[in-house]
Protein backbone atom coordinates (compact mmCIF):
# COMPACT_ATOMS: atom_id res chain seq x y z
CA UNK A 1 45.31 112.86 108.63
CA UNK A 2 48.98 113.16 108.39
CA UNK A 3 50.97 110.48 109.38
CA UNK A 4 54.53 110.32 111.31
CA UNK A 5 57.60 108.30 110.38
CA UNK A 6 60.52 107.40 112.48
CA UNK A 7 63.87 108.51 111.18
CA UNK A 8 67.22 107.66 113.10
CA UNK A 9 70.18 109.36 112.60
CA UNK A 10 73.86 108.27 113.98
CA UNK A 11 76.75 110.74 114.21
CA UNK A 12 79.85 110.19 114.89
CA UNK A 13 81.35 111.70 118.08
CA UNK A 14 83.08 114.94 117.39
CA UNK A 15 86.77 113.53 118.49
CA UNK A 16 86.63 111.53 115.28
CA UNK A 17 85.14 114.02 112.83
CA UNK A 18 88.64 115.06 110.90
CA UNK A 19 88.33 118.73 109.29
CA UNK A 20 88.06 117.09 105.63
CA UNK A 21 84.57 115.54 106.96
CA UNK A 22 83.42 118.82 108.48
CA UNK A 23 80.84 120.43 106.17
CA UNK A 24 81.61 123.96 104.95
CA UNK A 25 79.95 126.78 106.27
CA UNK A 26 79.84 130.04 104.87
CA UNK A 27 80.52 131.31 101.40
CA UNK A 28 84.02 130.43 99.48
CA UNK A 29 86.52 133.58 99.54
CA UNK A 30 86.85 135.99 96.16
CA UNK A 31 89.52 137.80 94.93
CA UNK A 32 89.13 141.43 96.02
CA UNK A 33 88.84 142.49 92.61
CA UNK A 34 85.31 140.65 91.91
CA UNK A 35 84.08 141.81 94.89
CA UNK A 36 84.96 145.05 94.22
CA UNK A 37 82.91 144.43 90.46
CA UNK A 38 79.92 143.18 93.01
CA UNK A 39 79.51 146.22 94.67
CA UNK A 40 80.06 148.15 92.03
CA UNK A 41 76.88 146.21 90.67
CA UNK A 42 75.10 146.63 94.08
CA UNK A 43 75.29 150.53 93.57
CA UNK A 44 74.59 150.00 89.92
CA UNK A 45 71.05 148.72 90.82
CA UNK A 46 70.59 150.52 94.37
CA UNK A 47 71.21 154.51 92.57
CA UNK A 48 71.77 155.53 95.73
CA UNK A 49 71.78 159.57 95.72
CA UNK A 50 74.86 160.33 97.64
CA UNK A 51 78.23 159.20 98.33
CA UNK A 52 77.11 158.65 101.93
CA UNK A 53 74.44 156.85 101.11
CA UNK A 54 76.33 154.42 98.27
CA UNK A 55 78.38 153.47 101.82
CA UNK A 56 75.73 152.84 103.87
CA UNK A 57 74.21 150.71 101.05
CA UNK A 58 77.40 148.74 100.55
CA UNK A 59 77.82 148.01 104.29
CA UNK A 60 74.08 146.67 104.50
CA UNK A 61 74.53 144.70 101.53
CA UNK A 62 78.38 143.61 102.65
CA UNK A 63 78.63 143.68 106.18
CA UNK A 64 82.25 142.02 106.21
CA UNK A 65 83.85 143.75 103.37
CA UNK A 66 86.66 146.76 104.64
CA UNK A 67 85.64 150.20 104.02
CA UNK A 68 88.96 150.25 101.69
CA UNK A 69 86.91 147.65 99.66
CA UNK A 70 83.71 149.95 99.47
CA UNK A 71 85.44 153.15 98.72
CA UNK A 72 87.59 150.83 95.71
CA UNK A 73 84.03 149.89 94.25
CA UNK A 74 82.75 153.35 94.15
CA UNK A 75 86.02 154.10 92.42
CA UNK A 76 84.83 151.47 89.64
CA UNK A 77 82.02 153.45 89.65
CA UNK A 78 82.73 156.62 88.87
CA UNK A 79 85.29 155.62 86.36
């Protein structure tokens, strides 16, 4: 039989968090040029068999990247 324990947890009331104390959420920025090499690297492994499907991977795979960023990594691509 499993048994229970009792944990208590205090936080702070939001007023007095400052933004320092805030955790971080998400993923840190790159420079466009290594996420460019990332997709590149995406397409690398996916072989996808047409242009339009190399975009349609890329958005899947990076939702918040520009379609000027997708089109530059299938430029690395090709080259």
């Amino acid at each position: 039989m499993l048994q229970s324990a009792s944990v208590t947890v205090t936080v702070p009331a939001a007023a007095k968090l400052r933004e320092a104390d805030a955790p971080r959420i998400g993923y840190p920025r790159r420079e466009p040029a290594t996420v460019a090499q990332m997709m590149s690297q995406h397409l690398d492994l996916a072989r996808p068999g047409s242009d339009a499907e190399a975009l349609r991977v890329l958005r899947q795979a990076f939702p918040s990247a520009s379609l000027a960023a997708r089109v530059d990594a299938m430029k690395l691509r090709a080259r």
